[in-house]
Protein backbone atom coordinates (compact mmCIF):
# COMPACT_ATOMS: atom_id res chain seq x y z
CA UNK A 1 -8.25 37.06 13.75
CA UNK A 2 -11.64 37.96 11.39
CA UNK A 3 -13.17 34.70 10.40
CA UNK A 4 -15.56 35.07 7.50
CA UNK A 5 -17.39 32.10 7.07
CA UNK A 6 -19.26 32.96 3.44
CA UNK A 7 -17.80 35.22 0.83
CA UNK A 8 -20.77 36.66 0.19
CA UNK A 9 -20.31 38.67 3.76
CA UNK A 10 -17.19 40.38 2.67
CA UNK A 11 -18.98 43.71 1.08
CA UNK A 12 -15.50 45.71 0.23
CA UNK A 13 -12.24 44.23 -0.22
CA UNK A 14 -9.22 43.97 2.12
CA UNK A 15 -7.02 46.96 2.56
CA UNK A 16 -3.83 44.97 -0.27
CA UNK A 17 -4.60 41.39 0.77
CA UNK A 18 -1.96 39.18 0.78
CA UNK A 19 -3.52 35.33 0.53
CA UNK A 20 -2.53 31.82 0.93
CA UNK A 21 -5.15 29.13 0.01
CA UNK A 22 -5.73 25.69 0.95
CA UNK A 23 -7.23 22.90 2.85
CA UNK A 24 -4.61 22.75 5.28
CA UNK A 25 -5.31 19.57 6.89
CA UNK A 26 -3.46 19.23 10.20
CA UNK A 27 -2.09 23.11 9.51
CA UNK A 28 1.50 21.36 9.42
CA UNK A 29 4.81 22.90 9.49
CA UNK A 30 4.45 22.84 5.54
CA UNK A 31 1.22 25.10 6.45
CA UNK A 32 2.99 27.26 8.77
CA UNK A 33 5.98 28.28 6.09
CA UNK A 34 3.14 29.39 4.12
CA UNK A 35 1.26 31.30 6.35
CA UNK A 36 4.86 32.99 7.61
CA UNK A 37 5.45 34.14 3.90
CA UNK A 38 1.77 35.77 3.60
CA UNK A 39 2.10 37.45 7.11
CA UNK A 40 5.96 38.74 6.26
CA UNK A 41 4.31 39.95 2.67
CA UNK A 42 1.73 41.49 4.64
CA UNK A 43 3.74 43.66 7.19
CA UNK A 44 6.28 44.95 3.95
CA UNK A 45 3.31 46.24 2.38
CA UNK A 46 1.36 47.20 5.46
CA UNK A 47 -1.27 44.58 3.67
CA UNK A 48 -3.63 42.22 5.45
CA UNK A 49 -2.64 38.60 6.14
CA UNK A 50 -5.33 35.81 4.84
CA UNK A 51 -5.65 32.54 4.28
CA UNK A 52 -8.49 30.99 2.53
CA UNK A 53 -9.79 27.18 3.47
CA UNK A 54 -12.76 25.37 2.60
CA UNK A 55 -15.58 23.44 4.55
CA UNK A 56 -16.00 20.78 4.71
CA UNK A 57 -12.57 19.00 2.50
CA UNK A 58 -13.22 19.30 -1.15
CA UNK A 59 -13.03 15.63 -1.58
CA UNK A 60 -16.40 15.48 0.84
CA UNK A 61 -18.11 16.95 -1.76
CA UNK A 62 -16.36 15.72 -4.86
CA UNK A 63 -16.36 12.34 -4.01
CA UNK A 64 -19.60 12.01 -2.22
CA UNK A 65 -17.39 11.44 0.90
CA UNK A 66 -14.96 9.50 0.09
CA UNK A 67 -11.96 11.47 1.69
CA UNK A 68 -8.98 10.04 3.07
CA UNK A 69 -9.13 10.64 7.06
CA UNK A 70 -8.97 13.99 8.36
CA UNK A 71 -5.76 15.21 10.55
CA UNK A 72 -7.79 18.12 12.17
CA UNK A 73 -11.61 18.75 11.89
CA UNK A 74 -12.94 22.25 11.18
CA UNK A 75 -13.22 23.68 14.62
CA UNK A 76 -9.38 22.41 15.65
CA UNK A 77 -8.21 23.96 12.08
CA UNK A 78 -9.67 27.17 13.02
CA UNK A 79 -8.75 27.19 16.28
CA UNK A 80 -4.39 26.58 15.05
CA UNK A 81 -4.84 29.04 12.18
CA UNK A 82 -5.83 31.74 14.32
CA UNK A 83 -2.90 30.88 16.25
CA UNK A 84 -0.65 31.74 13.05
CA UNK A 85 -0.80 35.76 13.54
CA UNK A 86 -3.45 36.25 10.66
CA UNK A 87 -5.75 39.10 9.98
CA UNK A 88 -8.43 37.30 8.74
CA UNK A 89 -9.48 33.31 7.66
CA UNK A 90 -11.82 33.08 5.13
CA UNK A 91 -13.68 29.35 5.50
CA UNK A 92 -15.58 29.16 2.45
CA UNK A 93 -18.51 26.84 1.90
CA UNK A 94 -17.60 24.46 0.01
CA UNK A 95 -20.08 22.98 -2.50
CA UNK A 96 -20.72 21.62 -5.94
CA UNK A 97 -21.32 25.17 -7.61
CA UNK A 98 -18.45 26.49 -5.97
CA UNK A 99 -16.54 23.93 -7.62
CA UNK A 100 -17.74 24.83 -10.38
CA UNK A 101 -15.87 27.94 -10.81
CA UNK A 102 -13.06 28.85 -13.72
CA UNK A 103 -9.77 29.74 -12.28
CA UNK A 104 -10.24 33.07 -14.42
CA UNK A 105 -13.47 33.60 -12.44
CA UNK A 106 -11.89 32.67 -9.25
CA UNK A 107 -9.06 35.19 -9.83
CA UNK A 108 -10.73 37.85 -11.47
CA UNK A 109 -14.26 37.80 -8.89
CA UNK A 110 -13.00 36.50 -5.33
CA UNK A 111 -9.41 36.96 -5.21
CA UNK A 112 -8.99 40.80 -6.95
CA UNK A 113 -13.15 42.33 -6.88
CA UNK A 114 -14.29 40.82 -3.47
CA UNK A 115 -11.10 40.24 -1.74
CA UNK A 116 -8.51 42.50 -3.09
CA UNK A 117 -5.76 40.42 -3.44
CA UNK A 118 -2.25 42.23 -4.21
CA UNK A 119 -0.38 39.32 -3.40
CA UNK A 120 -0.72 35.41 -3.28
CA UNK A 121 1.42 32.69 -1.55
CA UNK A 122 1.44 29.10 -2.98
CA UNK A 123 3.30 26.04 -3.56
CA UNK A 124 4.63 25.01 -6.47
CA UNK A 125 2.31 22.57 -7.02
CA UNK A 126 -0.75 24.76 -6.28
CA UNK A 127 -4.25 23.88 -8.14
CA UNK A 128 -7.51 26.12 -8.10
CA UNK A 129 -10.35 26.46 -10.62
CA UNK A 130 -12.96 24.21 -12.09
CA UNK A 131 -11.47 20.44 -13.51
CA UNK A 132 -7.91 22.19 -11.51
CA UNK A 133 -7.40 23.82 -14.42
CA UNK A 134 -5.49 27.05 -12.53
CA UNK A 135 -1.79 26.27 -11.31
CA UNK A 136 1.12 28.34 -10.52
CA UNK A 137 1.94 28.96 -14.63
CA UNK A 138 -1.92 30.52 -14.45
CA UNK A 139 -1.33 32.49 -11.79
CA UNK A 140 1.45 34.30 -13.35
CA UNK A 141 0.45 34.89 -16.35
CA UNK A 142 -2.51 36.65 -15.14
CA UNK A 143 -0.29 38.54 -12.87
CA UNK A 144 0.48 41.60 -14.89
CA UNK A 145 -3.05 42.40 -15.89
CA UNK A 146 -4.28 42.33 -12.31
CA UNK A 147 -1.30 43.84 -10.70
CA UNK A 148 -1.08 41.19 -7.72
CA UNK A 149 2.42 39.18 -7.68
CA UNK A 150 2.82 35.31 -7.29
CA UNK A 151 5.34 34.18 -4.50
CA UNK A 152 6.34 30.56 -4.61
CA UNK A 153 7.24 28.96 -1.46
CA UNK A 154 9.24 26.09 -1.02
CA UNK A 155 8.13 22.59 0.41
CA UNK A 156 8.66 22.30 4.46
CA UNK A 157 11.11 19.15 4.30
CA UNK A 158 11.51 17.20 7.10
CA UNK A 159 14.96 17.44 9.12
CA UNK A 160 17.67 14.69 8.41
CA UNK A 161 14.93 13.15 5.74
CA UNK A 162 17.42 13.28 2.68
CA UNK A 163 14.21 15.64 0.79
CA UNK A 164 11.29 13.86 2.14
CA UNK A 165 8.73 16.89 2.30
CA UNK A 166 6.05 17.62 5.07
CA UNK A 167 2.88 16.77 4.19
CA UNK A 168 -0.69 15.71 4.74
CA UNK A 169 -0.39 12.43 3.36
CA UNK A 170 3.01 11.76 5.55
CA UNK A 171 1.33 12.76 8.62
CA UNK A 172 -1.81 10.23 8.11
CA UNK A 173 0.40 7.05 7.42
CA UNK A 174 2.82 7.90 10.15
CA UNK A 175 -0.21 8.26 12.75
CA UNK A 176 -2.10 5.33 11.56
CA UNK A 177 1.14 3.32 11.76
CA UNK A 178 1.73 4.30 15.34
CA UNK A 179 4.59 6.35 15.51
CA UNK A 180 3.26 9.41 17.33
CA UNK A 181 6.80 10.50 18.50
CA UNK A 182 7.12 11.69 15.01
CA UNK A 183 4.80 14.36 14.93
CA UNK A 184 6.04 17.14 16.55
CA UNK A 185 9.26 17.44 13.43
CA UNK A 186 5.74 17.13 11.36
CA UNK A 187 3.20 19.53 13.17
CA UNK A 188 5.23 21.51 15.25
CA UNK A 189 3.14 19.64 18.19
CA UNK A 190 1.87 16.27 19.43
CA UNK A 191 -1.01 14.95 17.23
CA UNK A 192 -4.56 15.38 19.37
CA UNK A 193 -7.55 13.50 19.48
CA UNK A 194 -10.84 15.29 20.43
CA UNK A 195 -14.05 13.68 22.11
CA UNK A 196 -16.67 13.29 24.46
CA UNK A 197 -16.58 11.42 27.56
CA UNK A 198 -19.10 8.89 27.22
CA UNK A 199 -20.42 5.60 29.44
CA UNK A 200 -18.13 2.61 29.02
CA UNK A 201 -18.27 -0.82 30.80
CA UNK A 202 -17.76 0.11 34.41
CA UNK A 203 -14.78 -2.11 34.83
CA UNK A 204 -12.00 -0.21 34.89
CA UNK A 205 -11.74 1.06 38.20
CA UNK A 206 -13.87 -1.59 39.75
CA UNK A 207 -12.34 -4.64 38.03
CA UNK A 208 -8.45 -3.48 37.35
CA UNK A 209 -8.08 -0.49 39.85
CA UNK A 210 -7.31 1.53 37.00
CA UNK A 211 -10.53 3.69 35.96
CA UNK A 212 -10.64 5.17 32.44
CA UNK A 213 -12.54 7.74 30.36
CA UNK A 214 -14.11 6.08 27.70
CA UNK A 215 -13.73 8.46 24.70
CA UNK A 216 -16.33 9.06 21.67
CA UNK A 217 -14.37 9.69 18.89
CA UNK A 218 -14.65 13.37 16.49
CA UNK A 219 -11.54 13.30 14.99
CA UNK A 220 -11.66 11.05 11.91
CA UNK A 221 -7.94 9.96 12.11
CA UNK A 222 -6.87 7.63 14.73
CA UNK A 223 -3.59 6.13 15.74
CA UNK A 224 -2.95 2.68 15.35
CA UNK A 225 -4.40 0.54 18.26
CA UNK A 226 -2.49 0.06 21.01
CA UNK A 227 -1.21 1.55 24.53
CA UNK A 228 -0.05 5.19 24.53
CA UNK A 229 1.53 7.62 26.95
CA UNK A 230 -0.48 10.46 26.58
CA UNK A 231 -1.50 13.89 27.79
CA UNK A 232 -4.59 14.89 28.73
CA UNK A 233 -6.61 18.45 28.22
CA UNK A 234 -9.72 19.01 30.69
CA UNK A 235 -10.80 21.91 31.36
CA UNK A 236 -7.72 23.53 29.74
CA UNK A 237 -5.65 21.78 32.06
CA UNK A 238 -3.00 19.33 31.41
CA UNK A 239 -2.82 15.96 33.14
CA UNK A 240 -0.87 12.84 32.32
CA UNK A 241 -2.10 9.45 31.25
CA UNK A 242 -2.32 5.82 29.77
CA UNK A 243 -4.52 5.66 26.47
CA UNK A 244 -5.25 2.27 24.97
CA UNK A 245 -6.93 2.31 21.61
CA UNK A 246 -8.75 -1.04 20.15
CA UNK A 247 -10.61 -3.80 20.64
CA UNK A 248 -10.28 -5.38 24.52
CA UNK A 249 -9.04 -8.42 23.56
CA UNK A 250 -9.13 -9.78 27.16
CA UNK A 251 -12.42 -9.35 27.34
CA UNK A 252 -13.29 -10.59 23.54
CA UNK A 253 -15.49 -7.44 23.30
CA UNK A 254 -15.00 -6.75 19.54
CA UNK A 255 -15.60 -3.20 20.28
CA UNK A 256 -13.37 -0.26 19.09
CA UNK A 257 -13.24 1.64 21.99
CA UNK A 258 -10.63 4.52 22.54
CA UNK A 259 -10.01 4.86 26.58
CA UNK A 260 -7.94 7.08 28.64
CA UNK A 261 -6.33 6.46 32.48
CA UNK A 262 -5.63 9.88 33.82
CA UNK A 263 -2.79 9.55 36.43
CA UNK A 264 -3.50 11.11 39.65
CA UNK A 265 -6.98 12.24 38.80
CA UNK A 266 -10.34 10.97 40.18
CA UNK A 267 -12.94 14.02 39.16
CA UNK A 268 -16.22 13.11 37.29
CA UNK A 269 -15.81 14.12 33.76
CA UNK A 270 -18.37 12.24 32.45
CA UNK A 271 -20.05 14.38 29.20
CA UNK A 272 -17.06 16.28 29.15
CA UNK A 273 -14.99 17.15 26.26
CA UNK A 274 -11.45 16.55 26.34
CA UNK A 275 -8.51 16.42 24.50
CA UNK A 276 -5.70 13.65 24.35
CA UNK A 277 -2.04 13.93 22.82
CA UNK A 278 -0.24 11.29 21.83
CA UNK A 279 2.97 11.42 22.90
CA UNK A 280 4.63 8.07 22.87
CA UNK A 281 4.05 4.27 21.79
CA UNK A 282 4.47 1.87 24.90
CA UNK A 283 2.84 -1.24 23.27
CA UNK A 284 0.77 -2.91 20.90
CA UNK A 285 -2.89 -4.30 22.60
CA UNK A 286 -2.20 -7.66 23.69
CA UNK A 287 -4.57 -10.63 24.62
CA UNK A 288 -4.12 -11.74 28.41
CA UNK A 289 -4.74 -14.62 30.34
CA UNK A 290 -7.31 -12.77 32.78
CA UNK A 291 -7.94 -9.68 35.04
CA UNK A 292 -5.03 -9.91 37.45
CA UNK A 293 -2.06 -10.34 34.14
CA UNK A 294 -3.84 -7.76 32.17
CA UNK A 295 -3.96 -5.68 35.59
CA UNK A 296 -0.52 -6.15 36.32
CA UNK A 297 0.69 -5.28 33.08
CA UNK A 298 -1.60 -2.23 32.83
CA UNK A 299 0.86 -0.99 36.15
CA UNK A 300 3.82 -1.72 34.28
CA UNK A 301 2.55 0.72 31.34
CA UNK A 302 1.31 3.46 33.78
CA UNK A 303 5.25 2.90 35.73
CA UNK A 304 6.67 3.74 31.71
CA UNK A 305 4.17 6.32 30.86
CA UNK A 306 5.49 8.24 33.93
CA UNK A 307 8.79 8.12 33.38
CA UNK A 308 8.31 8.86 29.44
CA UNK A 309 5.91 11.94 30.50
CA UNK A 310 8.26 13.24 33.23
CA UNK A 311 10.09 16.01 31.27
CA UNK A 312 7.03 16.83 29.30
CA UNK A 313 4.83 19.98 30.03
């Protein structure tokens, strides 16, 4: 897969460009029926598959930052599109001036002159152009005149959900509430954390025979606190573990701290970047009466992660 990170670097258009555009936040199964339709479009017409996202979200710039939590940051975005059998992703800067834009401009200057768009894959509710003024209705009608044709794809809904579609929004509030199990009928995968192994408090091992990773935090959307059976990416390999996510309450820290026991594992990793997917919800953080209860329960949790993770690859 191309990636073009400024449209200003694209000097002669795509040999007929079929396009899907978005922010495609957590590049959900919703995401993915998209990106199907523009790659199927593309092979019938012997076109080239694109999708266009922006960076960073719109609502970054629009709101001065005030964005609801991301579900994948841009280099985990990029890295799943280019998983999706594209010819090229176009990540375009996104700023105030860019905003800025008509959705006749947009159409008639980046989609048909620079990118030569003969085809374009949307939503139904689909919104471009300066104050949102293009929408599907726009698209069409404009259609004719630049010889590119609109195809409308439905919503991704989830299975057994009685119509309850896929979407960004969904996939925050059932993270944030905790129920991780959910995600793969959401994402098509286990929802991932990112970081860097940082210094903690030097008790784990030491103090509860059960040393952890302290994690520092990328990804902007976290699961609700709590203890976690999780996977574990170093290295590109997979490992097992026990996350807990919160606050310590045993040791009345009143630190957030996101930490991860990797089963069966004593390297150094220490400045390392790793990955963690949540996989299943063992328990909510819980106050104890001291070391030797909170250790003791912390081998109970490790005994469940196992046998929840023992099937899992």
């Amino acid at each position: 897969m191309q990636l073009v990170d400024d449209i200003n670097k694209i000097h002669s258009p795509f040999t007929k460009a079929v396009i899907t555009i978005g922010n495609f936040d957590g590049v959900h199964k919703g995401h993915q029926a998209l990106l199907h339709k523009v790659r199927k479009k593309a092979k019938e017409i012997d076109g080239t598959a694109i999708a266009m996202t922006f960076e960073p979200h719109p609502l970054m710039v629009l709101k001065n930052g005030d964005h609801p939590p991301l579900i994948t940051l841009y280099e985990q975005k990029v890295e799943l599109l280019s998983r999706e059998g594209l010819d090229v992703l176009i990540a375009v800067p996104f700023t105030l001036s860019f905003a800025s834009i008509t959705a006749h401009e947009f159409i008639q200057n980046i989609l048909i002159k620079t990118i030569g768009m003969r085809a374009i894959v949307v939503g139904d509710d689909y919104s471009f152009g300066k104050n949102r003024e293009g929408n599907v209705a726009f698209l069409k009608s404009h259609s004719s005149r630049y010889n590119y044709e609109v195809i409308i794809v439905d919503w991704k809904q989830i299975s057994n959900s009685h119509g309850q579609r896929i979407s960004s929004t969904l996939i925050r509030e059932v993270v944030q509430s905790g129920q991780v199990e959910s995600t793969p009928d959401l994402l098509g995968r286990y929802y991932q954390i990112r970081g860097k192994v940082v210094g903690g408090r030097n008790r784990g091992g030491k103090l509860l025979g059960f040393p952890t990773a302290n994690i520092h935090l990328t990804d902007e959307l976290c699961p609700k606190m709590g203890v976690y059976a999780v996977t574990v990416e170093i290295n590109g390999e997979k490992h097992k573990g026990v996350a807990n996510i919160g606050y310590s309450p045993t040791f009345d820290d009143h630190v957030f701290t996101v930490e991860v026991h990797v089963l069966d594992f004593d390297k150094n990793i220490y400045d390392r970047n790793i990955r963690v997917n949540f996989i299943s919800r063992l328990r909510d953080e819980k106050k104890f009466s001291g070391i030797s209860e909170l250790s003791e329960q912390i081998e109970k949790d490790v005994a469940h992660a196992r046998e929840i993770l023992a099937s899992i690859q």
